[in-house]
Protein backbone atom coordinates (compact mmCIF):
# COMPACT_ATOMS: atom_id res chain seq x y z
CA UNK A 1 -16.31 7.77 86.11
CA UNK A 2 -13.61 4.73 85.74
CA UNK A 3 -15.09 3.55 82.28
CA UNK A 4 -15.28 7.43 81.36
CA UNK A 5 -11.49 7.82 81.91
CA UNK A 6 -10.99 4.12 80.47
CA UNK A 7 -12.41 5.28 77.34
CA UNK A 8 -10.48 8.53 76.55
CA UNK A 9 -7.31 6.63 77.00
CA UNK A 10 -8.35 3.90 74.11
CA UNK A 11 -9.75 7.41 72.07
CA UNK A 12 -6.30 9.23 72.64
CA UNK A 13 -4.18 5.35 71.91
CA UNK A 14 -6.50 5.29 68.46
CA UNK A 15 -5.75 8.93 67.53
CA UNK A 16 -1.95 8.59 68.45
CA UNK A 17 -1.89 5.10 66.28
CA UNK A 18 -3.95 5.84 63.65
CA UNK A 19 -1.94 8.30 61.79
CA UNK A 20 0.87 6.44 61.59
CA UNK A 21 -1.41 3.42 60.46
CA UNK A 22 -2.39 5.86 57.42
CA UNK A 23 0.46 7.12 56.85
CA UNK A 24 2.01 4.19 54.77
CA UNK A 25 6.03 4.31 54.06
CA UNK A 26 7.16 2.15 51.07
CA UNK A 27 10.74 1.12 51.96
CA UNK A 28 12.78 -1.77 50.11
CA UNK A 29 15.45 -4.71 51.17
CA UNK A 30 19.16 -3.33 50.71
CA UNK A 31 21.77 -4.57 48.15
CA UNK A 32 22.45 -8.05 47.48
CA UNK A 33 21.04 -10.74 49.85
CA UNK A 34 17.99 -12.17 51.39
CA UNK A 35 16.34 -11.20 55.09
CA UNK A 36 14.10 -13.15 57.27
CA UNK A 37 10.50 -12.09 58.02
CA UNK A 38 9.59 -13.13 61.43
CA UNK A 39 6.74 -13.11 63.61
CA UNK A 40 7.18 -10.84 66.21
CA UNK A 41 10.72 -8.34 66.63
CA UNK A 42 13.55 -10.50 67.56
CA UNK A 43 15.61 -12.65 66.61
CA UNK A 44 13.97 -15.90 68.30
CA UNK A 45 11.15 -15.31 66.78
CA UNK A 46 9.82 -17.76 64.06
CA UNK A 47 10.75 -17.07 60.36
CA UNK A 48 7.60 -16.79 57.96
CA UNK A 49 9.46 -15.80 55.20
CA UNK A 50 12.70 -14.79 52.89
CA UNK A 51 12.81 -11.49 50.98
CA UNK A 52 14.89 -11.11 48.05
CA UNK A 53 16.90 -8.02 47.80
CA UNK A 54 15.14 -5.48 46.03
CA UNK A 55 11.54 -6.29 47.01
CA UNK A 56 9.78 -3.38 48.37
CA UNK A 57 7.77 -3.70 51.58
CA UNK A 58 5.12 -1.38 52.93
CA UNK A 59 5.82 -0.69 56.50
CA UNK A 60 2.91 -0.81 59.03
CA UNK A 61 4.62 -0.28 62.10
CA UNK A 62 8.06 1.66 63.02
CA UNK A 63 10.30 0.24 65.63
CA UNK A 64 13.76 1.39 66.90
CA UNK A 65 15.08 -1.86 65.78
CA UNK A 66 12.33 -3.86 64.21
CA UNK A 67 9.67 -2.81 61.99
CA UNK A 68 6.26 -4.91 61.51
CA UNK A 69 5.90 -4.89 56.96
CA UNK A 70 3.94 -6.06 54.45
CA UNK A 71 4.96 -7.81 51.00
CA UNK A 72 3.40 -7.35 47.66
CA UNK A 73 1.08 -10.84 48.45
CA UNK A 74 -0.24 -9.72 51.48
CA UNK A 75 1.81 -11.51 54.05
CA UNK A 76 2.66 -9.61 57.70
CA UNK A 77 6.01 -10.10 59.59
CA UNK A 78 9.00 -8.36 61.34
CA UNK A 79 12.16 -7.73 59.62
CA UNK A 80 15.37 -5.52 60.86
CA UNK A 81 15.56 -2.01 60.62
CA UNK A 82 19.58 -2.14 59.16
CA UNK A 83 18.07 -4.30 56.17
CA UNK A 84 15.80 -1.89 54.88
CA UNK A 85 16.26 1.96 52.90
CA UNK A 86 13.70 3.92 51.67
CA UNK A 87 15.87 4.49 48.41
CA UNK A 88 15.47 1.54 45.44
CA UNK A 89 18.55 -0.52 45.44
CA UNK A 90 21.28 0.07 42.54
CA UNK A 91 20.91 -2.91 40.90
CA UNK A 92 16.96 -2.44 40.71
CA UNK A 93 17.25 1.19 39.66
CA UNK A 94 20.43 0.21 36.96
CA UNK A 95 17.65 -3.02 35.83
CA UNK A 96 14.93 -0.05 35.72
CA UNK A 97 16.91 2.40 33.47
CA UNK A 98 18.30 -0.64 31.63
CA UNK A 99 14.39 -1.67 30.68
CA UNK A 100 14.08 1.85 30.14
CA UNK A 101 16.93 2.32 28.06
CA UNK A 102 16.02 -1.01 25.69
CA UNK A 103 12.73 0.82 25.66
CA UNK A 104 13.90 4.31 24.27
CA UNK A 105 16.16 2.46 21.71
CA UNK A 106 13.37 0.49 20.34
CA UNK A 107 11.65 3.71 19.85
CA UNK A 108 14.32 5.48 18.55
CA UNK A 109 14.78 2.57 15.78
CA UNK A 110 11.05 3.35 15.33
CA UNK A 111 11.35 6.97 14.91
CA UNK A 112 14.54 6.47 12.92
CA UNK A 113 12.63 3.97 10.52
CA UNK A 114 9.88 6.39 10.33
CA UNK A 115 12.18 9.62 9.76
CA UNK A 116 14.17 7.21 6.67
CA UNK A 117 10.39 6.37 5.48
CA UNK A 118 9.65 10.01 5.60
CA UNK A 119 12.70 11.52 4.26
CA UNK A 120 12.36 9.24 0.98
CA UNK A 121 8.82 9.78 0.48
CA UNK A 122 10.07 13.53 0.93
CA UNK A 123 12.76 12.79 -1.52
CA UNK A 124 9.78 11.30 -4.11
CA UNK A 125 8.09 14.33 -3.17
CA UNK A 126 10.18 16.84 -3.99
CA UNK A 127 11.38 14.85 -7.41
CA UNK A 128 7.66 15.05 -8.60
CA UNK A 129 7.28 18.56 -7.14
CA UNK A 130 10.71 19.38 -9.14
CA UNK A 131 9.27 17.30 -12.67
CA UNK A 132 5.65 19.13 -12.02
CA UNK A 133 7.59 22.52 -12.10
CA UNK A 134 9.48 21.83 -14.78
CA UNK A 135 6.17 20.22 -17.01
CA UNK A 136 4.32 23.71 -16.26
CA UNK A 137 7.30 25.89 -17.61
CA UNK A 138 7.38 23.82 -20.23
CA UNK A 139 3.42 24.36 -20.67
CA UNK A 140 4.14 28.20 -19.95
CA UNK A 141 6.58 28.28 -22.63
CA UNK A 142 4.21 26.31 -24.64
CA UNK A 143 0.95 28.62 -24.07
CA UNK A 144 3.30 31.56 -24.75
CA UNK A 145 4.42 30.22 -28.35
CA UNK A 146 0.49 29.28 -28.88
CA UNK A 147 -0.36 32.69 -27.69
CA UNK A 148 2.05 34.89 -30.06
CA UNK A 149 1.67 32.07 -33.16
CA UNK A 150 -1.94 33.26 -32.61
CA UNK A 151 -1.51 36.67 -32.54
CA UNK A 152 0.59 36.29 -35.76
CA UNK A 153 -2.60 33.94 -37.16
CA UNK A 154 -4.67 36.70 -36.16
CA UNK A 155 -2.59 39.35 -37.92
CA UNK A 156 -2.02 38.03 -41.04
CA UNK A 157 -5.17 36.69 -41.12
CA UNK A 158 -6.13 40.38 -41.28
CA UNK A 159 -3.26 41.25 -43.67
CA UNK A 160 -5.02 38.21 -45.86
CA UNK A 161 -8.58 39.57 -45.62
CA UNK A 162 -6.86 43.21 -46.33
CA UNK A 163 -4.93 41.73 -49.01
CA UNK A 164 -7.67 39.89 -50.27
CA UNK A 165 -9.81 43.00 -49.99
CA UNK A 166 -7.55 45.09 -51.77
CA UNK A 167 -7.13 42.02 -54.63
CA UNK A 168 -10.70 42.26 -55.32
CA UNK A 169 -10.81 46.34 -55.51
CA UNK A 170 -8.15 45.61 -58.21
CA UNK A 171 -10.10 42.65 -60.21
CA UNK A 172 -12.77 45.19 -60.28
CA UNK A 173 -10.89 48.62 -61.35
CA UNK A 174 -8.98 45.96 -63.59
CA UNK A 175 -12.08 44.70 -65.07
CA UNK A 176 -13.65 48.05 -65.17
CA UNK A 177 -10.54 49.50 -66.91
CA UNK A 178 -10.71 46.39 -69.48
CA UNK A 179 -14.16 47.40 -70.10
CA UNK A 180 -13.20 51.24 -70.52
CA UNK A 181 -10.14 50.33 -73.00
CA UNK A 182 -12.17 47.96 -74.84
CA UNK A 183 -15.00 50.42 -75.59
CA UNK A 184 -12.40 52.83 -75.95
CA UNK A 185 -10.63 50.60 -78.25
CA UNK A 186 -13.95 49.99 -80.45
CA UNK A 187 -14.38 53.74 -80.68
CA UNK A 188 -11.31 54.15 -82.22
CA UNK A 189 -11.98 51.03 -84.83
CA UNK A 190 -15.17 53.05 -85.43
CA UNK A 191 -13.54 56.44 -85.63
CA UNK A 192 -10.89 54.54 -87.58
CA UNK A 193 -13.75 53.04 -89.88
CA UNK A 194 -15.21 56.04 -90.69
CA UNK A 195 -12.47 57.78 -90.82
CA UNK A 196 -10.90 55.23 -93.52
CA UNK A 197 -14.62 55.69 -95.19
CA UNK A 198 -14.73 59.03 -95.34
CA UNK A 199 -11.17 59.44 -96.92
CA UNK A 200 -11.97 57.04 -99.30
CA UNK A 201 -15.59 59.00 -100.16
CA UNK A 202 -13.46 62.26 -100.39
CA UNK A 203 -10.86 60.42 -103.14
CA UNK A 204 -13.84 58.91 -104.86
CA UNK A 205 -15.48 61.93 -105.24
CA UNK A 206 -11.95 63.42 -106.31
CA UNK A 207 -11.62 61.10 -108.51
CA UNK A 208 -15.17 61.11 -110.02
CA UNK A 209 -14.79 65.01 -110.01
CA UNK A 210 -11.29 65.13 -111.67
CA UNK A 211 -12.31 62.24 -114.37
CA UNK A 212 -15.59 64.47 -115.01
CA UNK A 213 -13.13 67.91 -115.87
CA UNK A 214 -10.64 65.43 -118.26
CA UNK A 215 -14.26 64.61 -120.08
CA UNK A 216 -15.08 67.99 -120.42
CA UNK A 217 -11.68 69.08 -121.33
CA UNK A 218 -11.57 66.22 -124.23
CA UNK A 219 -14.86 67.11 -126.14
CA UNK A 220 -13.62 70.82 -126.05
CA UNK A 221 -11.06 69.72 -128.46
């Protein structure tokens, strides 16, 4: 019965100490100076080590005065309650935003380098985008001319083969009509001939017939 009650005291000492054995608190050595790490909570006690302002501790027991910590290598020891804040010290915070501040203005150089780099290739860009433009109105305007001188090839290449169309239909009515006026013109050499040959068959006979009546009218007297 003695051990039973024995053991639900160490049960109920565990379950009461190991929360706040869990439950880790991260707390940090105040502004400016260096505290002693001891080995048990007072004063008297022997001094294990010196923390630098700044370092942060992880506390494994609470005490009203003292609290038992542990630094970043591992090592265990009691420090003073008035020496420690769960807030980062200034100058660790200021050193923080400082890192992060050199940080940000490296990148901003980098983004600024990269926005110049950009905005001149964007310059380039829109020059060539500004010369292309201006190359295919001039190849519009170009195609345009080539299209009407075409259509005006086309056409008078039509007027041409109507021209030349029409030229031949005159060689021919000319060359018919030169045939026409030529026969026409030998008809009236032949009409002309005959003509001519008649008249001078009529005046011979005339002449035959009037030289015939002075004959007879000469041996009548």
């Amino acid at each position: 019965m003695k051990s039973l009650k024995v053991g639900f005291w160490m049960v109920l000492i565990g379950l009461l100490i190991l929360p706040a054995a869990s439950v880790a608190e991260t707390v940090y050595v105040s502004e400016d100076f260096e505290i002693t790490m001891r080995t048990g909570p007072g004063s008297d006690r022997k001094i294990i080590s010196l923390v630098q302002s700044g370092k942060a501790l992880e506390i494994l027991e609470k005490g009203e005065e003292w609290s038992m910590v542990r630094d970043h290598n591992g090592k265990e020891g009691w420090v003073l309650n008035r020496y420690l804040t769960p807030n980062q010290p200034c100058a660790m915070v200021l050193g923080r935003v400082r890192q992060d501040f050199d940080v940000l203005t490296a990148k901003y150089k980098d983004l600024k380098d990269n926005f110049d780099e950009l905005n001149a290739q964007k310059k380039a860009t829109d020059a060539d985008l500004s010369q292309n433009q201006k190359d295919r109105d001039e190849l519009s305007a170009a195609y345009e001319t080539l299209k009407k001188e075409a259509a005006d090839f086309l056409k008078l290449k039509q007027q041409h083969k109507q021209v030349s169309s029409d030229l031949e239909a005159e060689k021919t009515l000319s060359a018919k009509l030169d045939e026409e006026n030529m026969q026409l013109k030998r008809s009236r050499i032949i009409q002309w001939v005959l003509t001519g040959g008649g008249i001078m068959l009529v005046g011979f006979f005339i002449g035959l017939f009037s030289s015939s009546r002075r004959k007879s009218r000469s041996s009548l007297y």
